[in-house]
N, C-alpha and C. Protein backbone atom coordinates (compact mmCIF):
# COMPACT_ATOMS: atom_id res chain seq x y z
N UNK A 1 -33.18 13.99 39.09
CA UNK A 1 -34.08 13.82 37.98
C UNK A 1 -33.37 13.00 36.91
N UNK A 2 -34.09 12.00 36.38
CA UNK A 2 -33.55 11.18 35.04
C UNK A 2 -34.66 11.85 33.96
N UNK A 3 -33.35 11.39 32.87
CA UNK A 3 -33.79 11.76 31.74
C UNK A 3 -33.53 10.56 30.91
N UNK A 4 -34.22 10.16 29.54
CA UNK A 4 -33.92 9.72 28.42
C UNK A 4 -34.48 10.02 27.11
N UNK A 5 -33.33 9.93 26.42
CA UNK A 5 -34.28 10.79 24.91
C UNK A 5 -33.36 9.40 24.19
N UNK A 6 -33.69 9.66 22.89
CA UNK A 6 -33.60 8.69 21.60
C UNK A 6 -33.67 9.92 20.56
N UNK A 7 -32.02 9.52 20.13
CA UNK A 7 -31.81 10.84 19.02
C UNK A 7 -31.07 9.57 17.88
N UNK A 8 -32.79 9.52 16.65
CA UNK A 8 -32.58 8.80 15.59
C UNK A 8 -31.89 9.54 14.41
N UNK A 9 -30.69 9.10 14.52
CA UNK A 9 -29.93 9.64 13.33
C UNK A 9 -30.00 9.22 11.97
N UNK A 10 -30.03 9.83 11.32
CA UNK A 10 -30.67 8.72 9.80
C UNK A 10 -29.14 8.61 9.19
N UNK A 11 -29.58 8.01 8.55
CA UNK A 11 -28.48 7.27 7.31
C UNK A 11 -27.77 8.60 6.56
N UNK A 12 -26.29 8.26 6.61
CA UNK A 12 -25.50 9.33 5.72
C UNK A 12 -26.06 10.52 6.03
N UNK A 13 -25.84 10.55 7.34
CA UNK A 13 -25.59 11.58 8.02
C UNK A 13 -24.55 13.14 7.93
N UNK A 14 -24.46 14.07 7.50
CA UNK A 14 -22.79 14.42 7.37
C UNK A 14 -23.14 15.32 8.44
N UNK A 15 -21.21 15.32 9.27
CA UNK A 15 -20.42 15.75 10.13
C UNK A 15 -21.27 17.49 9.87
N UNK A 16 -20.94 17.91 8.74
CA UNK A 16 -20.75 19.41 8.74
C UNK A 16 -23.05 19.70 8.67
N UNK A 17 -23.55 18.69 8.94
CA UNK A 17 -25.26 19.29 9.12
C UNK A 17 -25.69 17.83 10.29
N UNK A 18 -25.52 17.69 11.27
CA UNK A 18 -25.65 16.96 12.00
C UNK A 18 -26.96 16.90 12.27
N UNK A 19 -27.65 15.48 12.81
CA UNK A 19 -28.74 16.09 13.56
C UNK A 19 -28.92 15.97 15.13
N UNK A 20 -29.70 17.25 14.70
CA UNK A 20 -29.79 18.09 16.60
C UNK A 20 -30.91 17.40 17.47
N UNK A 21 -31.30 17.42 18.20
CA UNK A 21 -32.15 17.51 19.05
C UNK A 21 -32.14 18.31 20.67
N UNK A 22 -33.35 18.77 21.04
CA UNK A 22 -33.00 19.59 22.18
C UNK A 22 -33.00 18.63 23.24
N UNK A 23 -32.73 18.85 24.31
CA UNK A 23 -32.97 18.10 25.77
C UNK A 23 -33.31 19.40 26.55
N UNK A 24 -34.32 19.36 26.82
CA UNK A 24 -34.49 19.91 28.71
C UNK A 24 -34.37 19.87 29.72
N UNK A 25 -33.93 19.94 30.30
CA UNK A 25 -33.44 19.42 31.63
C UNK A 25 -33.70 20.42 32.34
N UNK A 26 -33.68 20.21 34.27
CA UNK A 26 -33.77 20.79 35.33
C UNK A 26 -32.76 21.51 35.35
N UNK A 27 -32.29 22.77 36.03
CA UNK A 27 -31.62 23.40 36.39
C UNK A 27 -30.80 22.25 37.35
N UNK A 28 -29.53 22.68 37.93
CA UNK A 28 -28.82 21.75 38.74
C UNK A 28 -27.48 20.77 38.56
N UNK A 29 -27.36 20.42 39.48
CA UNK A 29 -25.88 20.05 38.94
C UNK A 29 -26.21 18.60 37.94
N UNK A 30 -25.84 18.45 36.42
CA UNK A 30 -25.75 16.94 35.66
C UNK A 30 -24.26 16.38 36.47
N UNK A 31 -25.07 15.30 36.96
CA UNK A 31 -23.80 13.90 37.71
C UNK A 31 -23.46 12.92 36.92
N UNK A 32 -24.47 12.31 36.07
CA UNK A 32 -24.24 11.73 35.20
C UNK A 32 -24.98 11.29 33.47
N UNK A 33 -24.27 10.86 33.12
CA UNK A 33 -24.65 10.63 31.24
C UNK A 33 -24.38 9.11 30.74
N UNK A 34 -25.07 8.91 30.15
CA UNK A 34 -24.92 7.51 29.59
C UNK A 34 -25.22 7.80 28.04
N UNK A 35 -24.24 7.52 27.32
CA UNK A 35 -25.05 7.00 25.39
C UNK A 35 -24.80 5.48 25.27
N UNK A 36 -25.80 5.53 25.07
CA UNK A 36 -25.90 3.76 24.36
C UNK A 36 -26.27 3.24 23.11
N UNK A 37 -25.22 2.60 22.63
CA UNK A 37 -25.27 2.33 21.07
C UNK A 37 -25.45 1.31 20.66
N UNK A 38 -26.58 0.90 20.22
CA UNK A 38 -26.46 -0.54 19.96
C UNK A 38 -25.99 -1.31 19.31
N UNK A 39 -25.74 -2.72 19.40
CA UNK A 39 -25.17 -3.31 18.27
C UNK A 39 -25.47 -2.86 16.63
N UNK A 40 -24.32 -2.72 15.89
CA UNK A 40 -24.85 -1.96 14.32
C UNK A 40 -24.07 -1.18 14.04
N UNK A 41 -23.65 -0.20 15.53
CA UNK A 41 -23.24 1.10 14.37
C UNK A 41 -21.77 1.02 14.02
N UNK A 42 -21.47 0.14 14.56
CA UNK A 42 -19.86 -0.07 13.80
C UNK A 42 -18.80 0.98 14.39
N UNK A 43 -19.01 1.83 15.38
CA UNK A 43 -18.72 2.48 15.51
C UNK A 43 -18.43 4.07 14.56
N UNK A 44 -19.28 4.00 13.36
CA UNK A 44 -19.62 4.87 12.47
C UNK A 44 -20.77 5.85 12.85
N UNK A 45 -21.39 5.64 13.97
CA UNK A 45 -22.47 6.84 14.71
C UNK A 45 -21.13 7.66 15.40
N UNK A 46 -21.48 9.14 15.33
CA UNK A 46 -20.96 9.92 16.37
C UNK A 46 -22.22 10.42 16.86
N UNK A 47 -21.33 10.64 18.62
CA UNK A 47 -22.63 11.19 19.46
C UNK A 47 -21.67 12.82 20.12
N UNK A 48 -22.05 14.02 20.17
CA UNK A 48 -21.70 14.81 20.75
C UNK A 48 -23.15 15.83 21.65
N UNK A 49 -22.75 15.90 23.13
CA UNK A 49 -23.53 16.74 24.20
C UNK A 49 -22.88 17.77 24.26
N UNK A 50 -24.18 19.21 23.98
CA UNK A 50 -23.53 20.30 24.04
C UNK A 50 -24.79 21.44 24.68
N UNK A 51 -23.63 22.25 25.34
CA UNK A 51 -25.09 23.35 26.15
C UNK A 51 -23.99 24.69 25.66
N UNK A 52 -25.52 25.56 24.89
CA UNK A 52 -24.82 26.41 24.20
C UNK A 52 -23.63 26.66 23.46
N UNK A 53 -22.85 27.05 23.24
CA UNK A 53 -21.37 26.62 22.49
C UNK A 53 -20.45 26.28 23.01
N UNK A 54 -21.20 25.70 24.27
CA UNK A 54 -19.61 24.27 24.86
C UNK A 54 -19.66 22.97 24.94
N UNK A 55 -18.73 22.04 24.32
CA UNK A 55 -19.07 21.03 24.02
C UNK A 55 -19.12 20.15 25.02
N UNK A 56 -19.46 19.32 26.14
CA UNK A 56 -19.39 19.16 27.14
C UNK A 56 -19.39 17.21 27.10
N UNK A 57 -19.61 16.90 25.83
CA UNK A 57 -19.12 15.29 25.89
C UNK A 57 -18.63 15.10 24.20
N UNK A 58 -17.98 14.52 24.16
CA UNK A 58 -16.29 14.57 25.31
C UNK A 58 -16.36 16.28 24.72
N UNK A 59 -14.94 16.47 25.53
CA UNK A 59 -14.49 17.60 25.67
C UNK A 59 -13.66 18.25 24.85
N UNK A 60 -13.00 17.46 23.98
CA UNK A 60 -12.45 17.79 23.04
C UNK A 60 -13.48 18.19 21.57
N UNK A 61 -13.35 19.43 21.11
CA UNK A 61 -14.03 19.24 20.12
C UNK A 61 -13.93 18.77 19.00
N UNK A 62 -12.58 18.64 18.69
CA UNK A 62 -12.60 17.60 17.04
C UNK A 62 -12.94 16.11 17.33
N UNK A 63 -13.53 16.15 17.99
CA UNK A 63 -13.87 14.82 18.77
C UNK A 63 -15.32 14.21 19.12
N UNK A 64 -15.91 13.37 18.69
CA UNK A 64 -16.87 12.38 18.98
C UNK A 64 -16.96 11.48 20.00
N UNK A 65 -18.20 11.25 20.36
CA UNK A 65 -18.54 9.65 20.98
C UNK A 65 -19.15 8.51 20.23
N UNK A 66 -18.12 7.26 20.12
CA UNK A 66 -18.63 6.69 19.16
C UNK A 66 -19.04 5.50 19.92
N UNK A 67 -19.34 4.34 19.60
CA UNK A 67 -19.86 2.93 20.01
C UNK A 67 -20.05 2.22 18.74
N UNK A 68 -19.97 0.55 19.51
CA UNK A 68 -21.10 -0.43 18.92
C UNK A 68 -21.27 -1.48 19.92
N UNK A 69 -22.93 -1.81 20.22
CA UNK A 69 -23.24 -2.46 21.34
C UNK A 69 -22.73 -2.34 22.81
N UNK A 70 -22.11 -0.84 22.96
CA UNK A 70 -21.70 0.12 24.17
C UNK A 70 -22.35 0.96 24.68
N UNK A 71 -22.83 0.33 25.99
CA UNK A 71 -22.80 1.81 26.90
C UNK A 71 -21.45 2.71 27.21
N UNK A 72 -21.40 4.27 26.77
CA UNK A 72 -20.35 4.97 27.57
C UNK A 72 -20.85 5.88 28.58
N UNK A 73 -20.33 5.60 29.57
CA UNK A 73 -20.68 5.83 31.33
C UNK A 73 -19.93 7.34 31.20
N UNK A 74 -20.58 8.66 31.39
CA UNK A 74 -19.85 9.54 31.60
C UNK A 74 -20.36 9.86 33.22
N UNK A 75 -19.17 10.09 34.02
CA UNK A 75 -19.40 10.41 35.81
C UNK A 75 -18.79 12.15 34.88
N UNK A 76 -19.85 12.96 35.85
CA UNK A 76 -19.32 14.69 36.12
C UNK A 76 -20.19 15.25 36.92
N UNK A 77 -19.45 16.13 36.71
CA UNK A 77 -20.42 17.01 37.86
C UNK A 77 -20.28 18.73 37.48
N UNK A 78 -21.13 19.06 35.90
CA UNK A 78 -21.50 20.08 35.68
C UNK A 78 -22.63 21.31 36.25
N UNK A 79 -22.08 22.19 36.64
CA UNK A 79 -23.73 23.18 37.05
C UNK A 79 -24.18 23.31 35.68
N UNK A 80 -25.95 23.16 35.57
CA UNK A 80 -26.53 23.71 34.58
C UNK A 80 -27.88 24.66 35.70
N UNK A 81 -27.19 26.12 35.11
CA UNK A 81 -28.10 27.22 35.70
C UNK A 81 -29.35 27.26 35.00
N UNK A 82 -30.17 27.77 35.40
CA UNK A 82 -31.63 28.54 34.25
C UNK A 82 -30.99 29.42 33.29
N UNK A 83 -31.67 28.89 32.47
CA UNK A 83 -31.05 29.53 31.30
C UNK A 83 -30.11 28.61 30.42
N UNK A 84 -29.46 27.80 31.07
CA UNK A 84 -28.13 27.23 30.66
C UNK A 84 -28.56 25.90 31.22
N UNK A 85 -30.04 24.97 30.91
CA UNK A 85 -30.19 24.03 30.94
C UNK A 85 -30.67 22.99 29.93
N UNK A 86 -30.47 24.03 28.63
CA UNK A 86 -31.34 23.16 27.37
C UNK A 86 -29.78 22.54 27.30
N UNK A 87 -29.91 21.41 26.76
CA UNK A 87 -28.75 20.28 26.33
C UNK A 87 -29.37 20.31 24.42
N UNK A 88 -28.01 20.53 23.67
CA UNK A 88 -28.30 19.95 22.58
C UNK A 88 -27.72 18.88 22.50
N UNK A 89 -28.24 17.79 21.71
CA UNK A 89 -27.80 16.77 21.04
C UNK A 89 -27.66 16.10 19.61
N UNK A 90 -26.46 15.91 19.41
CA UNK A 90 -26.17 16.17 18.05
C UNK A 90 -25.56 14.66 17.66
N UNK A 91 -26.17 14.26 16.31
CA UNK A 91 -25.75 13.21 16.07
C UNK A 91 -25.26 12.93 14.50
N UNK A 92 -24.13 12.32 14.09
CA UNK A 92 -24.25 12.75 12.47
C UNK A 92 -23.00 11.05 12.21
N UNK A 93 -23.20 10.49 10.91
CA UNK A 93 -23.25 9.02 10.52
C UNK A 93 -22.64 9.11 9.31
N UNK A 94 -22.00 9.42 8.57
CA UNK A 94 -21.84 9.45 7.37
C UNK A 94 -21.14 8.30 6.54
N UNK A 95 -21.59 8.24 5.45
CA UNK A 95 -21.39 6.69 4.73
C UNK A 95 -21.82 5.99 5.26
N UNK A 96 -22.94 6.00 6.28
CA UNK A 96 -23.95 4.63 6.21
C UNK A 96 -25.08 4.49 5.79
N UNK A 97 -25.45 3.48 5.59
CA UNK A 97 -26.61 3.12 5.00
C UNK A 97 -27.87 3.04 5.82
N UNK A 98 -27.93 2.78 7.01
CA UNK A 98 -29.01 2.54 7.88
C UNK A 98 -28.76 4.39 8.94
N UNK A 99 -30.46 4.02 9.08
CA UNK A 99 -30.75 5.17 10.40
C UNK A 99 -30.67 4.10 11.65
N UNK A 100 -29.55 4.75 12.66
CA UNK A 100 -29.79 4.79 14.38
C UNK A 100 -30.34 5.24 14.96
N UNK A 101 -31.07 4.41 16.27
CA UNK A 101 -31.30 4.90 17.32
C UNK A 101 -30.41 5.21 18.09
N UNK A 102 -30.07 6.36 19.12
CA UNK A 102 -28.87 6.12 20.19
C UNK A 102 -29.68 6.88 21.67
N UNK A 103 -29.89 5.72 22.66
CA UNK A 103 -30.32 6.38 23.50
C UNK A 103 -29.11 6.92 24.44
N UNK A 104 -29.57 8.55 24.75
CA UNK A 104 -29.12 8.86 25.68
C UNK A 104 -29.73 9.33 27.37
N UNK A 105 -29.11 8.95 28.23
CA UNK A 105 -29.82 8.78 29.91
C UNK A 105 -28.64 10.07 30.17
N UNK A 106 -29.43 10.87 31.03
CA UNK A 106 -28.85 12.19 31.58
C UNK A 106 -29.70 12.28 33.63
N UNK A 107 -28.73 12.29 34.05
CA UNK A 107 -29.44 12.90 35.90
C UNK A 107 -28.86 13.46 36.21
N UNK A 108 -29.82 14.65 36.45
CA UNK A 108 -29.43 15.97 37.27
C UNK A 108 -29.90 16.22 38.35
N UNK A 109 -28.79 16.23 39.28
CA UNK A 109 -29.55 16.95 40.81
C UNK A 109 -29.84 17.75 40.83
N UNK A 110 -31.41 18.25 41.45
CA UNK A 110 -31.52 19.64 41.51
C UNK A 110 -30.74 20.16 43.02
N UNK A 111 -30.69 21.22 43.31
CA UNK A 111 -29.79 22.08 43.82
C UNK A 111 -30.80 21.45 45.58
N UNK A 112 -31.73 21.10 45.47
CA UNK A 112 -32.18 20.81 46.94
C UNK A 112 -32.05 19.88 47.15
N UNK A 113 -32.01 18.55 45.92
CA UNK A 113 -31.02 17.38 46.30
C UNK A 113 -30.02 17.62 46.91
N UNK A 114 -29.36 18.39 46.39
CA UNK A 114 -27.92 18.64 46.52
C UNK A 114 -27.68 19.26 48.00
N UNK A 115 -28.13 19.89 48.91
CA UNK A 115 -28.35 20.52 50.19
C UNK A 115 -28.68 19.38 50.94
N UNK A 116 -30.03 18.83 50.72
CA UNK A 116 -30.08 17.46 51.16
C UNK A 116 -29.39 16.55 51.96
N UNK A 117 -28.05 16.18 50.92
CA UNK A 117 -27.15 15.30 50.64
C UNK A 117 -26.48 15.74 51.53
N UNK A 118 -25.82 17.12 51.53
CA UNK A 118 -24.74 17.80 52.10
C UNK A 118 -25.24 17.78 53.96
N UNK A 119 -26.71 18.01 54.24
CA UNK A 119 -27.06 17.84 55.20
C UNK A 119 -26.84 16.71 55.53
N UNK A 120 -27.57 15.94 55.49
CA UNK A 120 -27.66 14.33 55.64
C UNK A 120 -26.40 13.50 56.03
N UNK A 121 -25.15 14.33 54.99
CA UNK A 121 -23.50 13.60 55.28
C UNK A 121 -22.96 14.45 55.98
N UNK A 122 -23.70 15.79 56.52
CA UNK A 122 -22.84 16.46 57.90
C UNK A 122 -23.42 15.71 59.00
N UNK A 123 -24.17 15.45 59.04
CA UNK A 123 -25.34 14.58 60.66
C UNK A 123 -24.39 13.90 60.85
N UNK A 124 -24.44 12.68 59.77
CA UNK A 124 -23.70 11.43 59.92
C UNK A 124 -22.20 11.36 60.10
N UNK A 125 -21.34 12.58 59.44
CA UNK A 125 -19.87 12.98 60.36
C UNK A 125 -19.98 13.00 61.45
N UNK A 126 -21.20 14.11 61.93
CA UNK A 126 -20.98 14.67 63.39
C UNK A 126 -21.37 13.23 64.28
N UNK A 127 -22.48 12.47 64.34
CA UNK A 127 -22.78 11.36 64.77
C UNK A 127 -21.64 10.38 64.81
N UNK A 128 -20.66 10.09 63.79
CA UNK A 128 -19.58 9.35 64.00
C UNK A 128 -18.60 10.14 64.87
N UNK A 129 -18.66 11.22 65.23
CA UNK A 129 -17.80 11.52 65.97
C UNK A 129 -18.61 11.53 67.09
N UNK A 130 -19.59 11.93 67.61
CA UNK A 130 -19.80 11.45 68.83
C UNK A 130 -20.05 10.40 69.89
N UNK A 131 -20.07 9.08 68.89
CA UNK A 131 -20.31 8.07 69.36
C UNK A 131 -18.58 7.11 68.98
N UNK A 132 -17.67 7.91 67.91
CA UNK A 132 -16.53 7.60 68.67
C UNK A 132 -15.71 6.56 67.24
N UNK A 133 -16.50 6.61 66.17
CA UNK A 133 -16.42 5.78 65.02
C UNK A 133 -15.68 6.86 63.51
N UNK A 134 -14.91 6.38 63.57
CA UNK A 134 -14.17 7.76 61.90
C UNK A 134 -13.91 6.74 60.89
């Protein structure tokens, strides 16, 4: 499943009242994340992804994602259970003058993708081994 949301951060933003937005997402494993910042923010937007009180981009918590005219490519491979699939997103700007857009792209496999897959790349082991190819 893909996702994209647009979390408009306004102008003079502060760190300590950020703004939130929810994400919903499918249950299942998130593989990957993208924020994209467009040209502008000077790298003065922070972007932080968080599910319940763990911060899960980046990982450090005194720590932000920042940009300007960057995509940052995050590869993982988190379980998000029921229950433990709302994503917050938090965005906060301070000392600027203009409101951002920052889109963020999120895909999550659901768990029958994921079986799928696992099927699909056992066939094709076993098939290379019977016809003699590794």
């Amino acid at each position: 499943m893909f996702y994209e949301y647009t979390l408009n951060v306004p102008a003079d933003t502060k760190e300590s009242a950020p703004y939130e937005m929810d994400a919903l997402v499918e249950p299942g494993i998130l593989t990957y994340a993208e924020i994209d910042f467009p040209p502008g923010c000077h790298g003065l937007v922070n972007v932080a992804i968080v599910e319940g009180k763990f911060q899960l981009f980046p990982r450090n918590l005194e720590e932000s994602v920042k940009g300007d005219g960057y995509v940052v490519p995050i590869r993982t491979s988190y379980k998000l259970k029921r229950g433990h699939n709302l994503l917050k997103l938090k965005g906060w700007s301070p000392d600027t003058a203009y409101a951002h857009s920052i889109k963020i792209r999120l895909t999550v496999e659901t768990e029958e993708e994921d079986k799928t897959f696992k099927l699909m790349s056992d066939f094709v082991s076993i098939l290379k081994k019977l016809i003699g190819v590794d």
